[in-house]
C-alpha atoms as a PDB file:
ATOM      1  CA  UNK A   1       0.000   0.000   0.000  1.00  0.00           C
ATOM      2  CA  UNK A   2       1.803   3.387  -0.814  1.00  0.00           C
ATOM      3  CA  UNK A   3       0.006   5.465   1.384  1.00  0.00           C
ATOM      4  CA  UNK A   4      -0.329   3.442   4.705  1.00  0.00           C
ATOM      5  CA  UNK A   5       1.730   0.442   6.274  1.00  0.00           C
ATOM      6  CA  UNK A   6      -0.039  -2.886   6.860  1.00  0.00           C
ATOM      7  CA  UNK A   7       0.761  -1.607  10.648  1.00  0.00           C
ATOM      8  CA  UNK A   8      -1.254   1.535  10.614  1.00  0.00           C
ATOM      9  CA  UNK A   9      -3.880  -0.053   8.128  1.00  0.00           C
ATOM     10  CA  UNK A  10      -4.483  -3.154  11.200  1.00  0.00           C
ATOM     11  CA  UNK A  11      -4.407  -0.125  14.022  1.00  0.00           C
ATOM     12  CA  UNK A  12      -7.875   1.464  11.717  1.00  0.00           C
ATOM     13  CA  UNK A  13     -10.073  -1.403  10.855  1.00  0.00           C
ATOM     14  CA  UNK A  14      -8.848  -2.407  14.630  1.00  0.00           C
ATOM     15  CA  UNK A  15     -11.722   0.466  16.116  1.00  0.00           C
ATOM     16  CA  UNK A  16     -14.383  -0.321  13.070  1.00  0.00           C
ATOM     17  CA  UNK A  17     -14.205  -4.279  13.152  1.00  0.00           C
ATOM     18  CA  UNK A  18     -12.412  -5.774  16.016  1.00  0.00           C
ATOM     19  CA  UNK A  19     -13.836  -9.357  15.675  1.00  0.00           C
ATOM     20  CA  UNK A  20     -11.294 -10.357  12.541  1.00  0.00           C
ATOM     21  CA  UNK A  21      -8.416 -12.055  13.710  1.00  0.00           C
ATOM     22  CA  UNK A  22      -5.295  -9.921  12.173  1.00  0.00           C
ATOM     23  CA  UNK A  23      -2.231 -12.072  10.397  1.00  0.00           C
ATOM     24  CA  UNK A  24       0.269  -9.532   9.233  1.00  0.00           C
ATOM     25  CA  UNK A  25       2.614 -10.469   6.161  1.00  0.00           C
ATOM     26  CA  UNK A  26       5.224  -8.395   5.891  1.00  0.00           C
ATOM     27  CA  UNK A  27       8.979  -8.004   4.310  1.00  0.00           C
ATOM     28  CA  UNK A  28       9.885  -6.088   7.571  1.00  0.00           C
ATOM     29  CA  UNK A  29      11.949  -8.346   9.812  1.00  0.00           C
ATOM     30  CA  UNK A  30      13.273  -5.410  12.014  1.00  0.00           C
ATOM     31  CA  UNK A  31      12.426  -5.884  16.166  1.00  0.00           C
ATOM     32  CA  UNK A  32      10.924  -2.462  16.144  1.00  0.00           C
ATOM     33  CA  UNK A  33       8.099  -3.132  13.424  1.00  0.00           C
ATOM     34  CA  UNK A  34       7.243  -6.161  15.314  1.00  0.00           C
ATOM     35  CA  UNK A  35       6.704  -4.707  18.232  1.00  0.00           C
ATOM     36  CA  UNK A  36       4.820  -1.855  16.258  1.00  0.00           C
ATOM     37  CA  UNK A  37       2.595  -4.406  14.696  1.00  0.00           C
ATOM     38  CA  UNK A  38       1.519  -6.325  18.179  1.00  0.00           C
ATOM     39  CA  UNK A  39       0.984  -2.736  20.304  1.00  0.00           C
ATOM     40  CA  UNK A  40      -0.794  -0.773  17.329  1.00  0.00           C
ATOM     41  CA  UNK A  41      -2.419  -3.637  14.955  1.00  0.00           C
ATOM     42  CA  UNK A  42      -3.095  -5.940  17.936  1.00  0.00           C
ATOM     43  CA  UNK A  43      -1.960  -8.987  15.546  1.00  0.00           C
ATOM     44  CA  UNK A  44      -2.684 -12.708  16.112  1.00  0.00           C
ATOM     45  CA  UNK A  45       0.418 -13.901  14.404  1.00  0.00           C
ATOM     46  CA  UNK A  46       3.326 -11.985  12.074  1.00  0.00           C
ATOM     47  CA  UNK A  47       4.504 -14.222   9.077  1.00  0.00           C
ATOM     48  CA  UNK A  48       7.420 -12.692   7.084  1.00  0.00           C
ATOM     49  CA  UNK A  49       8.043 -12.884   3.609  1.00  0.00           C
ATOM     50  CA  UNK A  50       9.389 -14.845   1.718  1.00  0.00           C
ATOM     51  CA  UNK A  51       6.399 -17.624   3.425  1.00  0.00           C
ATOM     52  CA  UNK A  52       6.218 -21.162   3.237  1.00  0.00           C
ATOM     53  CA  UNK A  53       2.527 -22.528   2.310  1.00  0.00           C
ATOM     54  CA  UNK A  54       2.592 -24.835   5.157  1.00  0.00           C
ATOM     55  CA  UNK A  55       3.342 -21.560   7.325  1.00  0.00           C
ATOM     56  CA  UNK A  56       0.278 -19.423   5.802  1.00  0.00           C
ATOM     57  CA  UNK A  57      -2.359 -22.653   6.448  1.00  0.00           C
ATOM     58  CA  UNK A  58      -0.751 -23.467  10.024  1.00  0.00           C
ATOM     59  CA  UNK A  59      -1.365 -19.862  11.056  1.00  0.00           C
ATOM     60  CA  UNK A  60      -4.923 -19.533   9.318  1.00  0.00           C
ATOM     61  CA  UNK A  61      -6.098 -22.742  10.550  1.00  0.00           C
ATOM     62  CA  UNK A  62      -4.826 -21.602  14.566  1.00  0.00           C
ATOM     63  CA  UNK A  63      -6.527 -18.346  13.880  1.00  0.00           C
ATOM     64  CA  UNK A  64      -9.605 -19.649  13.089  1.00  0.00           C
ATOM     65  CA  UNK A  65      -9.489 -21.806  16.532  1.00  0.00           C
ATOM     66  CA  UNK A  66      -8.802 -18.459  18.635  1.00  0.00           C
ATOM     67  CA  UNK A  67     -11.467 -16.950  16.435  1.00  0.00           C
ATOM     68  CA  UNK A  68     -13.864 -19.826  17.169  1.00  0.00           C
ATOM     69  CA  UNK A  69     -12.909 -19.639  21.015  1.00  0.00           C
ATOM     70  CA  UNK A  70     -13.152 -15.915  21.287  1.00  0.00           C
ATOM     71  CA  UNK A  71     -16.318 -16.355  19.410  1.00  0.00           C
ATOM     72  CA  UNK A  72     -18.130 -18.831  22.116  1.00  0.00           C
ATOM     73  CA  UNK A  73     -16.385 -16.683  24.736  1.00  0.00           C
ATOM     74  CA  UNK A  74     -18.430 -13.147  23.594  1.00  0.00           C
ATOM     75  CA  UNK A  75     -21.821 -15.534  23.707  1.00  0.00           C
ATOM     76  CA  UNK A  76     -20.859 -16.724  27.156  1.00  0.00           C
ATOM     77  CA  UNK A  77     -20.590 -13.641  28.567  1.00  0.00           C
ATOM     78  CA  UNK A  78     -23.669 -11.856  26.690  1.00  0.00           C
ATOM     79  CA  UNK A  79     -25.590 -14.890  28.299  1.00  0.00           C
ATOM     80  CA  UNK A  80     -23.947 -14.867  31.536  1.00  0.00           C
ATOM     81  CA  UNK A  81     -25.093 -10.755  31.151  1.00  0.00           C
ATOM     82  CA  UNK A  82     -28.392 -11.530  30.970  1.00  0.00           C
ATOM     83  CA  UNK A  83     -28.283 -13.758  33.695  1.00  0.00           C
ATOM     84  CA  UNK A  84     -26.907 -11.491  35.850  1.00  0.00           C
ATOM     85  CA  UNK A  85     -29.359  -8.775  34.490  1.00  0.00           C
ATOM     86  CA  UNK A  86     -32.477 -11.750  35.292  1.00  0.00           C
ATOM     87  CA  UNK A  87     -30.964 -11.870  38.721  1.00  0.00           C
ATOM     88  CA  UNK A  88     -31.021  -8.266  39.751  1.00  0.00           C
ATOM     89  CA  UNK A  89     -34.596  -7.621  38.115  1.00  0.00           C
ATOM     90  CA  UNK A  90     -35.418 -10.949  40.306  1.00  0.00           C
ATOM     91  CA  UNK A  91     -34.201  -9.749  43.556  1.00  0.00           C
ATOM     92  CA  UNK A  92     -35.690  -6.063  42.882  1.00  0.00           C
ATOM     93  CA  UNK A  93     -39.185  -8.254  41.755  1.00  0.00           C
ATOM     94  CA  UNK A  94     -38.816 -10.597  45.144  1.00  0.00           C
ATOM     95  CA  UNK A  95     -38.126  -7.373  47.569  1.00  0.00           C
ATOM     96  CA  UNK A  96     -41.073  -5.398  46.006  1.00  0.00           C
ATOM     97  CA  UNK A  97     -43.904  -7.975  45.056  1.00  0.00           C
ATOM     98  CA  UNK A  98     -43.182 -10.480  48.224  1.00  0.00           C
ATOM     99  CA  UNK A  99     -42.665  -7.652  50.625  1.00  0.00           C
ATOM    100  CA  UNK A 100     -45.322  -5.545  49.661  1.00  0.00           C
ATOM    101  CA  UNK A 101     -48.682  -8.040  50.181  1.00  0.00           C
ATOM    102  CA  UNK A 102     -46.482  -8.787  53.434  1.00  0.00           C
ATOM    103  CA  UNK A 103     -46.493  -5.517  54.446  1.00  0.00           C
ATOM    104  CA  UNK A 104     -50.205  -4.734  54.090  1.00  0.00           C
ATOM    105  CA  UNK A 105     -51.066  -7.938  55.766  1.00  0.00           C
ATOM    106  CA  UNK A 106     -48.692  -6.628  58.965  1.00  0.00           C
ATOM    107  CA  UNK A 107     -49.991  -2.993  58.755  1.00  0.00           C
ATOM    108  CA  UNK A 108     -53.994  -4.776  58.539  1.00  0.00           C
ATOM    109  CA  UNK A 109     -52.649  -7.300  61.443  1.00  0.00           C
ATOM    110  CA  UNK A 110     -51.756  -3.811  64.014  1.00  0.00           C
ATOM    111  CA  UNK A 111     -54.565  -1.799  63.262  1.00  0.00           C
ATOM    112  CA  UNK A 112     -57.208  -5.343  63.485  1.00  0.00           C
ATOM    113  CA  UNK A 113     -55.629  -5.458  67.343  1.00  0.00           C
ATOM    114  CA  UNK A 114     -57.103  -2.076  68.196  1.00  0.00           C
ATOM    115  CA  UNK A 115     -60.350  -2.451  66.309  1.00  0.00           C
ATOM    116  CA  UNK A 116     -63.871  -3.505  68.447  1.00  0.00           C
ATOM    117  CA  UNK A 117     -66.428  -2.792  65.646  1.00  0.00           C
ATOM    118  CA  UNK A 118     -67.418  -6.096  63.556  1.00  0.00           C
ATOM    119  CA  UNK A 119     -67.674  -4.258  60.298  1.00  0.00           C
ATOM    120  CA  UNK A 120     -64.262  -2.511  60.533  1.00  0.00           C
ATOM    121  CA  UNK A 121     -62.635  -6.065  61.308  1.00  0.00           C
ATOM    122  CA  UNK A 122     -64.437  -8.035  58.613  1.00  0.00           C
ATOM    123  CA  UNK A 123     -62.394  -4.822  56.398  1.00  0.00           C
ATOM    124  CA  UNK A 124     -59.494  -5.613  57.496  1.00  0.00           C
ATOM    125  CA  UNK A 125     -59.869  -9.082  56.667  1.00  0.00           C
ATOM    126  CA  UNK A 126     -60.746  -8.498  53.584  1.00  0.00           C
ATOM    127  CA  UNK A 127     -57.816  -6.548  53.041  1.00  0.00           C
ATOM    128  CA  UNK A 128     -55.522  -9.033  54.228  1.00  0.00           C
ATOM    129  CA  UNK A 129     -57.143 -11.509  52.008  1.00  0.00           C
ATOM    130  CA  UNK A 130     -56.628  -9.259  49.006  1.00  0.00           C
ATOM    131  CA  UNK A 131     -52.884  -9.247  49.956  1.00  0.00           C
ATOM    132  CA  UNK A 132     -52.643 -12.575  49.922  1.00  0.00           C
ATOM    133  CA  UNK A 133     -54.235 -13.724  46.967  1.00  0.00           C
ATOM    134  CA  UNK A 134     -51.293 -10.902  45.349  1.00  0.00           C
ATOM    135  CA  UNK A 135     -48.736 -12.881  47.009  1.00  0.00           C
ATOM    136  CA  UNK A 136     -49.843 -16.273  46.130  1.00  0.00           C
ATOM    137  CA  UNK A 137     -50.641 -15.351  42.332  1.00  0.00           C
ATOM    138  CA  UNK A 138     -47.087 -14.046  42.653  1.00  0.00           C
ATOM    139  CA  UNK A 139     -45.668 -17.511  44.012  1.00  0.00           C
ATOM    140  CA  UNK A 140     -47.873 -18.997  41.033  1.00  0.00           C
ATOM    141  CA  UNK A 141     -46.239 -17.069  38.554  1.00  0.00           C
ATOM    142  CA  UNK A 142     -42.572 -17.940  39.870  1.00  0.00           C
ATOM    143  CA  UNK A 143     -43.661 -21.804  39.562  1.00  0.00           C
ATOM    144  CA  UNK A 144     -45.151 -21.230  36.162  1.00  0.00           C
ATOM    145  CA  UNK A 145     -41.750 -19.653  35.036  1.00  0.00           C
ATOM    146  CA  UNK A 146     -39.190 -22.826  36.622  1.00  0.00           C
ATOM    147  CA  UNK A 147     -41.515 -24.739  35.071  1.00  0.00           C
ATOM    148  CA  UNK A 148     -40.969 -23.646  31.891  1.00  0.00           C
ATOM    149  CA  UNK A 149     -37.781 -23.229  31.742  1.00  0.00           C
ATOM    150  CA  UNK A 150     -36.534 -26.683  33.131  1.00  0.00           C
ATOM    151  CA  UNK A 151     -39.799 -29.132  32.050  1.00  0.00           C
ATOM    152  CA  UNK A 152     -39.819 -30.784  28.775  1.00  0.00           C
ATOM    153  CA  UNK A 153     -42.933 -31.257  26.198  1.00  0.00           C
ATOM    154  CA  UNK A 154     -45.771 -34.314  27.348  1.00  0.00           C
ATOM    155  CA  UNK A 155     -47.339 -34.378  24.247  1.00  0.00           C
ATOM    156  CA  UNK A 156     -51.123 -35.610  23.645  1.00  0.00           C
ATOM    157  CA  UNK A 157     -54.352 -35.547  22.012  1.00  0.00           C
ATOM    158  CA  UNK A 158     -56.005 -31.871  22.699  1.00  0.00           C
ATOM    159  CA  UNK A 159     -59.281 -31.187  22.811  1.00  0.00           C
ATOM    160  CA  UNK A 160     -59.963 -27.472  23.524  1.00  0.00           C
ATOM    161  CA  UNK A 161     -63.457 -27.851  24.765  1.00  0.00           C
ATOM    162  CA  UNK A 162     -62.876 -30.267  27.812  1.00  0.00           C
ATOM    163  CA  UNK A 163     -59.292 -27.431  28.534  1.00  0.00           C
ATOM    164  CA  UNK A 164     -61.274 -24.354  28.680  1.00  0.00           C
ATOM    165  CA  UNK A 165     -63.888 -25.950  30.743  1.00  0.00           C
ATOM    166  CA  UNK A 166     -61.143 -26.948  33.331  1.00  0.00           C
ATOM    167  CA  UNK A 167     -60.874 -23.200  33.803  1.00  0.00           C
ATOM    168  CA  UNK A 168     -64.154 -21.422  32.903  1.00  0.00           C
ATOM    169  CA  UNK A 169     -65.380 -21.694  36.411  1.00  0.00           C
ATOM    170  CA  UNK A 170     -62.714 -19.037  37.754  1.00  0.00           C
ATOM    171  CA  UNK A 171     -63.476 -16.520  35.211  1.00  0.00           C
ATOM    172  CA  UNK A 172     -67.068 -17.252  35.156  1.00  0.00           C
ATOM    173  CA  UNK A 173     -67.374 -16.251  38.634  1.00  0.00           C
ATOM    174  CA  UNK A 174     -64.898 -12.787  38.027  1.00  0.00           C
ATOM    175  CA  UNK A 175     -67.604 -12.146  34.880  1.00  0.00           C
ATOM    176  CA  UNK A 176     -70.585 -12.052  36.987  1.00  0.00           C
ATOM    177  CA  UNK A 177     -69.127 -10.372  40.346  1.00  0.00           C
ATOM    178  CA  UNK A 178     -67.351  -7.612  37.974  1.00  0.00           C
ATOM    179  CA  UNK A 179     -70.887  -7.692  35.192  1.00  0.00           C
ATOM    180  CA  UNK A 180     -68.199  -8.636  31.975  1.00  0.00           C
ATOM    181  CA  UNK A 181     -69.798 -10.389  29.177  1.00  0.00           C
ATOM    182  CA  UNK A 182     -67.519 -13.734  28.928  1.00  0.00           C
ATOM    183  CA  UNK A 183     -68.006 -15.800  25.647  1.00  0.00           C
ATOM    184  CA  UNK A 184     -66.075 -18.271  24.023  1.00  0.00           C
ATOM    185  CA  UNK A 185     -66.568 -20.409  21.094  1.00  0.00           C
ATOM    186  CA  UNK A 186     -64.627 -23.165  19.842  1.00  0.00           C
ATOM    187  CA  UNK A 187     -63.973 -24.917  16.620  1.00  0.00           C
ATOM    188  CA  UNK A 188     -62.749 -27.691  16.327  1.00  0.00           C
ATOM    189  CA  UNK A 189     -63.028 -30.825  13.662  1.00  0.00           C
ATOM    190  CA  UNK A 190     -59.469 -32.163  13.427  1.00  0.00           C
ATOM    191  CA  UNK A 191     -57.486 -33.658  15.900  1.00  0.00           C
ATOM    192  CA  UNK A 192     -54.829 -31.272  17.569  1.00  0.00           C
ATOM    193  CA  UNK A 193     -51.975 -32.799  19.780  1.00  0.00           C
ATOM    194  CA  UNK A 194     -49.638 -30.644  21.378  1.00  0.00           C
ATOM    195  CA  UNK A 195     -48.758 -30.254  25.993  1.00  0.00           C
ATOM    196  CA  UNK A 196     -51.640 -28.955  27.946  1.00  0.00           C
ATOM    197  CA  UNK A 197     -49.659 -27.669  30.827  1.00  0.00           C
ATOM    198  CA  UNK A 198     -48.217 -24.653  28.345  1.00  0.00           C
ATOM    199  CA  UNK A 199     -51.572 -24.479  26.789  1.00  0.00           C
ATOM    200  CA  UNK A 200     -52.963 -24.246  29.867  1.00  0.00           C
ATOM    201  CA  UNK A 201     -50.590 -21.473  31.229  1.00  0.00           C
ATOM    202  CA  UNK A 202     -51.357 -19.616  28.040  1.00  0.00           C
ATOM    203  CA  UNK A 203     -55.157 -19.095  28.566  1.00  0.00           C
ATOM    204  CA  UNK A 204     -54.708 -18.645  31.809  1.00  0.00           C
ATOM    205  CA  UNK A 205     -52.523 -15.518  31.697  1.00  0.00           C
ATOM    206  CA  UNK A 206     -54.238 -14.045  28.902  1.00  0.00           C
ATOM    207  CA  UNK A 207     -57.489 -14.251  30.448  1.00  0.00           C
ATOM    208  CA  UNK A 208     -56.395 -13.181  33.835  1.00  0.00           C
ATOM    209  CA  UNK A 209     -55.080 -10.151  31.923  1.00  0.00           C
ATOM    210  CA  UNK A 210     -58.040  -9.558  30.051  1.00  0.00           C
ATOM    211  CA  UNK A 211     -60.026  -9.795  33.039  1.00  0.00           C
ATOM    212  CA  UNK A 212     -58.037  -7.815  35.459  1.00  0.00           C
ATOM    213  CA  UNK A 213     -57.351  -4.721  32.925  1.00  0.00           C
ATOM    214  CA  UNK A 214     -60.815  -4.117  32.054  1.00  0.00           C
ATOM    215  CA  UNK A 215     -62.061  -0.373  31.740  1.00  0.00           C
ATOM    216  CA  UNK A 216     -64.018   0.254  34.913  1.00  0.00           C
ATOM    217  CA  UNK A 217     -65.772   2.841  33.517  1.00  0.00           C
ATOM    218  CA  UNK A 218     -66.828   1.206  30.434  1.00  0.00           C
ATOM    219  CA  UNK A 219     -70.568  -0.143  31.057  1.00  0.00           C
ATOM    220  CA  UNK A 220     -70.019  -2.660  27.990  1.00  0.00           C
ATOM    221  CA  UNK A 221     -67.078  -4.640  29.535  1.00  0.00           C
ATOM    222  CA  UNK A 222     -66.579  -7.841  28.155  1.00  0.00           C
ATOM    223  CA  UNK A 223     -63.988 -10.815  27.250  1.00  0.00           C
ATOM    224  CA  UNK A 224     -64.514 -13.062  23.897  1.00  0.00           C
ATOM    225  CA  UNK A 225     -61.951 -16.528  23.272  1.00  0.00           C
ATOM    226  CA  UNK A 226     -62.443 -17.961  19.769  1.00  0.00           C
ATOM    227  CA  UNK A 227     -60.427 -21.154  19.029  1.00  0.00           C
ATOM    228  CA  UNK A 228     -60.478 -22.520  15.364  1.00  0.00           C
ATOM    229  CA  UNK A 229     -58.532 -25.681  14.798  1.00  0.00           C
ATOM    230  CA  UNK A 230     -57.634 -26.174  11.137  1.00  0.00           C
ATOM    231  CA  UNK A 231     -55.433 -28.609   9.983  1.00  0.00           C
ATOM    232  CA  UNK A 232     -52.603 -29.149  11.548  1.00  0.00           C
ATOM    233  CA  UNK A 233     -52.682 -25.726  13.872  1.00  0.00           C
ATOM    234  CA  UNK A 234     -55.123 -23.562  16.016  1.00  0.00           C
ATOM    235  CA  UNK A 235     -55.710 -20.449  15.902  1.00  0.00           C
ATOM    236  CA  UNK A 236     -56.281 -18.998  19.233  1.00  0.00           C
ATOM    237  CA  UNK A 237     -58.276 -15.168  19.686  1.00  0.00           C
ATOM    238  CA  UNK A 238     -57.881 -13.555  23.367  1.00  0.00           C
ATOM    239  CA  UNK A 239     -60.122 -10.130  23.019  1.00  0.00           C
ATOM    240  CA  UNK A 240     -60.940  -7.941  25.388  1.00  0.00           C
ATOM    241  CA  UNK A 241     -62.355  -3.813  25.625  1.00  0.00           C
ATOM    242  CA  UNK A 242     -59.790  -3.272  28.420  1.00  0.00           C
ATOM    243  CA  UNK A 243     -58.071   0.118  28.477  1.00  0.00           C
ATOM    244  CA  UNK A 244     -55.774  -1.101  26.346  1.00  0.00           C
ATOM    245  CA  UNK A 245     -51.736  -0.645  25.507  1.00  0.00           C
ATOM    246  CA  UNK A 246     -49.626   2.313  24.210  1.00  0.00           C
ATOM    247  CA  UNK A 247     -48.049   1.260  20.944  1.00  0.00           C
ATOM    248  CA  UNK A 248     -44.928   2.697  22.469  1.00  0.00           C
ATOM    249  CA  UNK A 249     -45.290  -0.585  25.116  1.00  0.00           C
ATOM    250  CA  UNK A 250     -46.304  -3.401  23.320  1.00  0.00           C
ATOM    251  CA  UNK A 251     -42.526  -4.686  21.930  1.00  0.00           C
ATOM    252  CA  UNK A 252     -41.846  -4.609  25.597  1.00  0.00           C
ATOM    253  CA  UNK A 253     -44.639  -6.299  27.181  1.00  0.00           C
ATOM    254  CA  UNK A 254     -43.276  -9.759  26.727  1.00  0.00           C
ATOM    255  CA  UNK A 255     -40.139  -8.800  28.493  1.00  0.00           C
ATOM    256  CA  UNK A 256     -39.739 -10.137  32.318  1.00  0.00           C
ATOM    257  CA  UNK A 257     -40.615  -8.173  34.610  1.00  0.00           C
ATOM    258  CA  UNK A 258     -41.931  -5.456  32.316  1.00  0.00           C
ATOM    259  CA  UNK A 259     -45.486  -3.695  33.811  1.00  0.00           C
ATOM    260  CA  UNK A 260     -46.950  -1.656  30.882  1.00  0.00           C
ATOM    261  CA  UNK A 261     -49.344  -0.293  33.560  1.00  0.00           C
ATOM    262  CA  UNK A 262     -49.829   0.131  36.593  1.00  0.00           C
ATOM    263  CA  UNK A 263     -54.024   0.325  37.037  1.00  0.00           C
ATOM    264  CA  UNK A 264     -53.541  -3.206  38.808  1.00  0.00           C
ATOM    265  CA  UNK A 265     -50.684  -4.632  40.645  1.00  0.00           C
ATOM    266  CA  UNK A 266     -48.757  -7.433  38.793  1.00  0.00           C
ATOM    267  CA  UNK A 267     -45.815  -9.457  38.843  1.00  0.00           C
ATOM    268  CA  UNK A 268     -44.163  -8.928  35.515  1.00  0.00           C
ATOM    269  CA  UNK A 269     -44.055 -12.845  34.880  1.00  0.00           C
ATOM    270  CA  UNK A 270     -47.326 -12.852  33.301  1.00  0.00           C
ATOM    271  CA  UNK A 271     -46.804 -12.225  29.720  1.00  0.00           C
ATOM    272  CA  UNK A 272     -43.279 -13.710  30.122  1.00  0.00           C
ATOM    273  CA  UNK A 273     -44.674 -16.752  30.916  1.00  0.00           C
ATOM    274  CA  UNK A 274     -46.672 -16.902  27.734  1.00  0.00           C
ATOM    275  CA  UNK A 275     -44.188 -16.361  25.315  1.00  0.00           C
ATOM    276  CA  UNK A 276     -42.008 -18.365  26.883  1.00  0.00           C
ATOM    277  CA  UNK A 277     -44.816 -21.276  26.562  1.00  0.00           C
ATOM    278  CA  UNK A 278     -45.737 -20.805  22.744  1.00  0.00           C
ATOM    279  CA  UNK A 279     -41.144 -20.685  22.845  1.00  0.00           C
ATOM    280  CA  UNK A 280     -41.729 -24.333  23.674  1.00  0.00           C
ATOM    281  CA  UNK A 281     -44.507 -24.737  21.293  1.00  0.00           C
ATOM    282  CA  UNK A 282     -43.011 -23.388  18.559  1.00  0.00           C
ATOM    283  CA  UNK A 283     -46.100 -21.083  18.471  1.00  0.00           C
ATOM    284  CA  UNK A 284     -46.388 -17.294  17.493  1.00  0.00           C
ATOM    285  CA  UNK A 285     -48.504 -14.290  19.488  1.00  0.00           C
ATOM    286  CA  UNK A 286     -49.465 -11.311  17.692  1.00  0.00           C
ATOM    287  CA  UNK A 287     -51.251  -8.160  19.650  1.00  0.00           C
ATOM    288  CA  UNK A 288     -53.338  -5.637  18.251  1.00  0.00           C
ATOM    289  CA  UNK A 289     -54.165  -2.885  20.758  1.00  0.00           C
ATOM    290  CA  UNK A 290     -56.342   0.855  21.188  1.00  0.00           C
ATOM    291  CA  UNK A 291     -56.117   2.448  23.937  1.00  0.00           C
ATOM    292  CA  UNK A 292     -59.409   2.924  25.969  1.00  0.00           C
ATOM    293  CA  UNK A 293     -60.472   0.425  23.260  1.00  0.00           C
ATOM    294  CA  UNK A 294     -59.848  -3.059  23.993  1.00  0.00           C
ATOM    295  CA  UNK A 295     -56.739  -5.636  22.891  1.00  0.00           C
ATOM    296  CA  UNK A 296     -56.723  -8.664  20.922  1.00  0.00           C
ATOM    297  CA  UNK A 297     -54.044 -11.149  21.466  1.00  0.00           C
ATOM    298  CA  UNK A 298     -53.895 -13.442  18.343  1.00  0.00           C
ATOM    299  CA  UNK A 299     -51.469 -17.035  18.872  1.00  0.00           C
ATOM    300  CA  UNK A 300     -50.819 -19.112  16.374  1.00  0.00           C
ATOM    301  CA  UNK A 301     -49.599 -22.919  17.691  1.00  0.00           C
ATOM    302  CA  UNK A 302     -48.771 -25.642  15.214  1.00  0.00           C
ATOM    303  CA  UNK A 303     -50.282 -29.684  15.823  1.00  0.00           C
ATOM    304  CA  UNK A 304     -46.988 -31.250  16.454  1.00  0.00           C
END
């Protein structure tokens, strides 16, 4: 190169693209340019001319170990960073969701000890109930999430009917005490086989969502489930007129610990939980959203 040494040409790609592994052939045999080339070019190996072939394939071949090596090492540590990153969003999680039903059932507990009138302590134990069901939806959603993470697929015959009946009761009882219109229809004429237990976790967050973000001051509340099984995959329809999320929110939603609102406390393993499930499923969610409208999660799960 007339205008640049192989030296100062290694030390300038060195900022823009550090991940190539530098060999530097060179005439230059001089102690100083060596020393040059390792400080400034940050070179793997120097081979001087004239080379020997066996030379140029023994030092490509090594390179492209260390390259390999370094390689696994940078996926390592971006794993072992998001780890670490779980870990701290876990311990933050554990201190604020575990702590704070605790609390409220302690600060309920003091006052209940200086209370005489029936009606005030039937209150307080409905507040400490309130606080508890938070902490053990919490302790739920932890089990869901281990779960997921360390079970593997039990695969069998699926028939959607007889699964949402195993939990329509619950939110049959939360439509009536709340007055939300809860239908669901089903579809289904070919045989589906894929694991309940993620299936299962599925519905179960999305409808606990759709449920528990509702628009209290909408007077036409309601929560609709359509599942269509064609072929060899079902198509699964979560829709709800909820208040809805900001457009702004919904790549992060899916994201542990992520709250998109705050109208009702939540745990952040939720939606987590689900993607993690249709992960294992090999399934797809898609989420359609106006605010002060309504949402409509959309998953798509192949028969397997």
């Amino acid at each position: 190169m007339p205008i640049k040494t192989g030296v100062d040409f290694f030390e300038e790609i060195r900022i823009s693209h550090p991940l190539p592994v530098r060999i530097l052939l060179t005439a230059y045999t001089d102690v100083e340019s060596i020393i040059d080339a390792i400080n400034r070019g940050n070179i793997y190996r120097y081979v001087k001319k004239p080379w020997i072939e066996a030379d140029i394939i023994s030092a490509i071949y090594e390179a492209n170990k260390f390259y390999m090596a370094n390689s696994l090492l940078t996926v390592k540590n971006s794993e072992l960073q998001k780890a670490y990153d779980e870990l701290n969003k876990f311990a933050y999680s554990v201190s604020h969701d575990i702590r704070g039903p605790l609390s409220g059932i302690l600060g309920a507990i003091n006052l209940a000890c200086e209370i005489d009138d029936i009606e005030e302590m039937k209150e307080m134990l409905f507040l400490m109930g309130k606080s508890l069901k938070k902490l053990d939806t919490y302790i739920l959603s932890m089990h869901d999430y281990y779960s997921l993470q360390r079970g593997e697929l039990n695969i069998t015959e699926i028939n959607f009917n007889k699964l949402i009946d195993d939990l329509k009761p619950l939110y049959t009882v939360i439509s009536k005490t709340d007055k939300i219109a809860f239908n669901i229809t089903i579809t289904q004429n070919d045989v589906f086989r894929s694991d309940p237990i993620p299936l299962k976790l599925i519905f179960n967050n999305l409808l606990s969502n759709a449920f528990k973000y509702q628009d209290k001051k909408s007077k036409n509340k309601s929560v609709e489930v359509i599942v269509e099984v064609q072929k060899d995959q079902v198509f699964i329809y979560i829709i709800d007129t909820g208040i809805g999320i900001l457009g702004s929110h919904i790549g992060e939603i899916f994201n542990l610990f992520y709250r998109a609102n705050f109208q009702e406390v939540g745990s952040g393993f939720g939606l987590y939980n689900v993607k993690s499930a249709l992960l294992k499923l090999n399934g797809q969610i898609e989420v359609n959203s106006v605010m002060h409208q309504g949402t409509t999660f959309k998953i798509t799960i192949p028969s397997i």
